[in-house]
C-alpha atoms as a PDB file:
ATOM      1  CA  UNK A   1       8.412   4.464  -9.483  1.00  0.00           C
ATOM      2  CA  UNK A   2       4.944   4.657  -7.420  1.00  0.00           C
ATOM      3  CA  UNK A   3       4.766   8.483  -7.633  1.00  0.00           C
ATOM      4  CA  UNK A   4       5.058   7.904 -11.809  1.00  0.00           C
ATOM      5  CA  UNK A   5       2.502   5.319 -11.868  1.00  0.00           C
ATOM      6  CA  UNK A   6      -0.351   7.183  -9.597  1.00  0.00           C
ATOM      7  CA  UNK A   7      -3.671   5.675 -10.328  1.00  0.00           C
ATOM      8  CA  UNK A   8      -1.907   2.868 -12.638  1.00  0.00           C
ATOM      9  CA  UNK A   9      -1.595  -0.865 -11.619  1.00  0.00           C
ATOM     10  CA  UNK A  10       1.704  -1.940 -10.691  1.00  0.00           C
ATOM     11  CA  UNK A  11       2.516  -5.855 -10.725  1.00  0.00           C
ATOM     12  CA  UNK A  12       4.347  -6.117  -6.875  1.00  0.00           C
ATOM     13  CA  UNK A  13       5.820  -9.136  -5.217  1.00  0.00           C
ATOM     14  CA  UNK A  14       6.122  -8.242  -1.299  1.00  0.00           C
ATOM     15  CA  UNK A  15       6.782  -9.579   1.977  1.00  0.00           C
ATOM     16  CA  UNK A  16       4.193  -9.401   4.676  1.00  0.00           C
ATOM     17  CA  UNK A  17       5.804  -7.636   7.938  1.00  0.00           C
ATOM     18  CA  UNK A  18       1.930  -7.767   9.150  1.00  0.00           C
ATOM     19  CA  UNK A  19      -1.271  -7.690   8.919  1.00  0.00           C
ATOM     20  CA  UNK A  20      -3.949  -5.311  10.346  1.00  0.00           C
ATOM     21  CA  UNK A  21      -7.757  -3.807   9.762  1.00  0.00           C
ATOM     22  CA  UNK A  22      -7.860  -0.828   7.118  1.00  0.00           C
ATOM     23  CA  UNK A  23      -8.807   2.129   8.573  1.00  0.00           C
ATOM     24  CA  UNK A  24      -8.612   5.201   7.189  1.00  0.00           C
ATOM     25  CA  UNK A  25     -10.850   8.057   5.290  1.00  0.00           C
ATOM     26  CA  UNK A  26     -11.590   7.631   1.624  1.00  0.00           C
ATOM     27  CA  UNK A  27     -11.422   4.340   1.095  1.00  0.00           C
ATOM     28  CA  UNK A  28     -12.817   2.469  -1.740  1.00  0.00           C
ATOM     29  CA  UNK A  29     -16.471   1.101  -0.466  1.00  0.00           C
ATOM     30  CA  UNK A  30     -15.246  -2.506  -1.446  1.00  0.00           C
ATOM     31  CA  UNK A  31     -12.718  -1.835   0.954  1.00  0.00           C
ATOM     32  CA  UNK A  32     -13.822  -0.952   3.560  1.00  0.00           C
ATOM     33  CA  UNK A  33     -14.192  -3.938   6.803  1.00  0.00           C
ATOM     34  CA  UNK A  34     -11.276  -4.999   4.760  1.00  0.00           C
ATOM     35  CA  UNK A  35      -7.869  -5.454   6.075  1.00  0.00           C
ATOM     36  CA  UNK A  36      -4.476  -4.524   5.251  1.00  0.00           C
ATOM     37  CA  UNK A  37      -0.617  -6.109   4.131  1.00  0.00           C
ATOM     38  CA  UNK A  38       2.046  -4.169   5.786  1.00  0.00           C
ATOM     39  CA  UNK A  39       4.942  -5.346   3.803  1.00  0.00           C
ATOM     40  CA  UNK A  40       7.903  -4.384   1.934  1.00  0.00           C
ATOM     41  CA  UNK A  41       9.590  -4.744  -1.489  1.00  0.00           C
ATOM     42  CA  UNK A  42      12.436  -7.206  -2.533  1.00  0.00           C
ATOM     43  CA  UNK A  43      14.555  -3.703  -2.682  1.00  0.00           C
ATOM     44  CA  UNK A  44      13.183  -2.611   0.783  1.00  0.00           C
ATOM     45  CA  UNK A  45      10.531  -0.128  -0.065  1.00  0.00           C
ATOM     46  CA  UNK A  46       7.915   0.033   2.345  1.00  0.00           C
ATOM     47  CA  UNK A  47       4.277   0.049   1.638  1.00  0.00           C
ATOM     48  CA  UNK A  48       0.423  -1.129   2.539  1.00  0.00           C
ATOM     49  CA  UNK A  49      -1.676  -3.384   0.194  1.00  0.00           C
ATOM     50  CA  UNK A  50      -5.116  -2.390   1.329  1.00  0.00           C
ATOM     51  CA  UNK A  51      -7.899  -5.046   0.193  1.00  0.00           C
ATOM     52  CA  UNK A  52     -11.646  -5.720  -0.187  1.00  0.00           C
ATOM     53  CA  UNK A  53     -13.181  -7.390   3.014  1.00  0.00           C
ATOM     54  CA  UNK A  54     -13.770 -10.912   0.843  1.00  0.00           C
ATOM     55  CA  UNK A  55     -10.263 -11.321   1.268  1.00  0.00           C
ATOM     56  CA  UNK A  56     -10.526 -10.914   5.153  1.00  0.00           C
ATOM     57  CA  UNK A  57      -9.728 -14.886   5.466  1.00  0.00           C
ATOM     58  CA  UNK A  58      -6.966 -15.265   3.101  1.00  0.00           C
ATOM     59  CA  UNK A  59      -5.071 -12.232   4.530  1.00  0.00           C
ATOM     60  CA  UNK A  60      -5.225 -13.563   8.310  1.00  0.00           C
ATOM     61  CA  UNK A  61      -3.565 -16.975   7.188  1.00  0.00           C
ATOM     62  CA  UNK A  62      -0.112 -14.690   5.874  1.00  0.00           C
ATOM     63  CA  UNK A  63       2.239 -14.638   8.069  1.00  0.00           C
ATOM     64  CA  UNK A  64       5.451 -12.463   8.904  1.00  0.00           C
ATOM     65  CA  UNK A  65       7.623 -13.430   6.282  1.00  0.00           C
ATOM     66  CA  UNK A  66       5.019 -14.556   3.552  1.00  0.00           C
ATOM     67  CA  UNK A  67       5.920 -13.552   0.140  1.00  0.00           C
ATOM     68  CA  UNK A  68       3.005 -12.495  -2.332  1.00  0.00           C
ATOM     69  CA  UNK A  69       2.255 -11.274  -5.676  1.00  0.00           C
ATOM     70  CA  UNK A  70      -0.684  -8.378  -6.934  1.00  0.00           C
ATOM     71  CA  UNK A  71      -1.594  -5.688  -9.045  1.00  0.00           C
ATOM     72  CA  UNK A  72      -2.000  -2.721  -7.207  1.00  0.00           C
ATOM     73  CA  UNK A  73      -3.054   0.961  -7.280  1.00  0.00           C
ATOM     74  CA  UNK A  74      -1.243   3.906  -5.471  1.00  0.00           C
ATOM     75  CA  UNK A  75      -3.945   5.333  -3.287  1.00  0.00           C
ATOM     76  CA  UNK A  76      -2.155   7.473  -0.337  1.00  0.00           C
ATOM     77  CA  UNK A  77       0.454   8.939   1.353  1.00  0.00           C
ATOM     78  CA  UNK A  78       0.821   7.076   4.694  1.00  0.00           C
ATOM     79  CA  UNK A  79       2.641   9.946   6.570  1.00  0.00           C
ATOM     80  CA  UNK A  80       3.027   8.214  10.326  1.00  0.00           C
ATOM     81  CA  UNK A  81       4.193   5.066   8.850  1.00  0.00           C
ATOM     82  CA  UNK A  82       6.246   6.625   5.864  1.00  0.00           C
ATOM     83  CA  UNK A  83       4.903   3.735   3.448  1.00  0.00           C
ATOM     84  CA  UNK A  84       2.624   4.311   0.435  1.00  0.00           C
ATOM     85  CA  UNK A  85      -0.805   2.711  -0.023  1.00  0.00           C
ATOM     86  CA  UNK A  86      -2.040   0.925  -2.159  1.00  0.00           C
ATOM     87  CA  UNK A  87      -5.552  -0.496  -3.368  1.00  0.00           C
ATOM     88  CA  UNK A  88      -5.864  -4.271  -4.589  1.00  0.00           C
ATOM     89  CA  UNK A  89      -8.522  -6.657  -5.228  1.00  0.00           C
ATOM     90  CA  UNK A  90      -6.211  -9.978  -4.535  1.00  0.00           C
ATOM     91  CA  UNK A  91      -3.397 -11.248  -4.366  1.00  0.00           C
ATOM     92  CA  UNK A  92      -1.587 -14.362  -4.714  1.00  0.00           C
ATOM     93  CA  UNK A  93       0.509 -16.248  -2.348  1.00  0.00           C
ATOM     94  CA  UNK A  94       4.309 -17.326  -3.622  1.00  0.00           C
ATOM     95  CA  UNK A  95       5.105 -18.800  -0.144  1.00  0.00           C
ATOM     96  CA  UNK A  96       3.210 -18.502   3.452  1.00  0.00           C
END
């Protein structure tokens, strides 16, 4: 589904595994400082939700286990951590 939908929004709920700093080369400038959602689908699928560093705050409060909902982008190819990545510019919490 992500590789059919490359540079389209897709509508995601997710489940935070963790949360870390973006790094990484080609990132958009709103993004970068930012941090990341290491999460994973309902169905399993594994993946990153990279956002802007405004959203630095709200993404330290989610814990493991948080479920959230966004519209994101397919960015990248995450080869060391076999998830895709993907660009957002917010999310919203279901359940912290």
């Amino acid at each position: 589904n992500v590789l059919s939908n490359w540079n389209d929004p897709i509508a995601l709920e997710i489940i935070v595994e963790r949360t870390e700093k973006t790094l990484g080369i080609g990132l958009p400038s709103s993004h970068r400082g930012g941090m990341s959602i290491l999460c994973h689908t309902n169905s399993g699928t594994a993946a990153v939700i990279r956002l802007p560093a405004s959203n630095n705050d709200d993404v330290t409060q989610l814990k493991s286990g948080s479920s959230i909902r966004c519209s994101a982008i397919p960015a990248a190819w995450i080869s060391g951590q076999n998830r895709v990545a993907l660009d957002s510019e917010s999310f919203e919490r279901i359940h912290l």
